[in-house]
Each structure stands twice: as C-alpha cells, then as structure tokens.
Protein backbone atom coordinates (compact mmCIF):
# COMPACT_ATOMS: atom_id res chain seq x y z
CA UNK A 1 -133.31 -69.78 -115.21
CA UNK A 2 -134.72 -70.76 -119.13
CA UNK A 3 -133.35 -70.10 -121.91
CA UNK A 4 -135.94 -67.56 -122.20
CA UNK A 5 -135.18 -65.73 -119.25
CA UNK A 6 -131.73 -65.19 -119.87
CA UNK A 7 -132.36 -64.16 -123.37
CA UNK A 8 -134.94 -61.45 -122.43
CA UNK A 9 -132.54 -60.25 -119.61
CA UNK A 10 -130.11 -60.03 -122.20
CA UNK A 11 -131.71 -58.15 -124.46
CA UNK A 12 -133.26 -55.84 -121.97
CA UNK A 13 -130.16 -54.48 -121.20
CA UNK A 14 -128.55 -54.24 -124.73
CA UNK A 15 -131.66 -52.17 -125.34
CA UNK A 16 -130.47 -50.03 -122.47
CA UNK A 17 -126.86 -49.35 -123.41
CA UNK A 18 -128.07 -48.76 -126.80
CA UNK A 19 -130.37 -46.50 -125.63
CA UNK A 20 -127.53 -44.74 -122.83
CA UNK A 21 -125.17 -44.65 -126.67
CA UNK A 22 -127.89 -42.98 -128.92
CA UNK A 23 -128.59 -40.34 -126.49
CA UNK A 24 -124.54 -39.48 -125.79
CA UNK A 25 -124.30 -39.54 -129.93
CA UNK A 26 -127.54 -37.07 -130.09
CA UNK A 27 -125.98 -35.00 -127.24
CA UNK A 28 -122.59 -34.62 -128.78
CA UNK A 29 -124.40 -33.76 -132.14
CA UNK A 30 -125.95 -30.90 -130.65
CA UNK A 31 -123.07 -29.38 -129.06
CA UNK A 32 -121.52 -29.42 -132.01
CA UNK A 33 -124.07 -28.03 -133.85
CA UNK A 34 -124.59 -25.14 -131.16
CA UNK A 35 -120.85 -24.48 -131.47
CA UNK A 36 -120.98 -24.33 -134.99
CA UNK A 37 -124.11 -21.88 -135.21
CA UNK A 38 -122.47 -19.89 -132.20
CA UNK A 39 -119.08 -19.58 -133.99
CA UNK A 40 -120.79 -18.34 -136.96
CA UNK A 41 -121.61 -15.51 -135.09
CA UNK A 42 -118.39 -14.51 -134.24
C-alpha cells in the first residue's frame, strides 16, 4: 500500500469519527435546549 493510500484511508475515517462526534455534540445540544425551553414551562 503507498504512502498515499494509507494517508487517504486515514483521513477518511478521522473524517468519520469527527463526523459520528459533531452529530452526538449537536444531539446533546438539543436535548438540552428542549429541556431547558420545556422546564420553562413548568
């Protein structure tokens, strides 16, 4: 395998977890801003 290779593998899945980490982080972040809005409420 090249140099190449490897390094396009590698960032392929970096790309992947980062994408798997921003979508956990935007996930949380709207929980807690339905639980805020909902405890507003109450």
């Amino acid at each position: 395998m090249r140099a190449s290779q490897v390094l396009q593998k590698c960032l392929c899945d970096s790309l992947e977890a980062m994408h798997a980490l921003r979508e956990a982080v935007l996930l949380c972040c709207g929980q807690v801003l339905v639980d805020t809005w909902i405890g507003g409420f109450r």
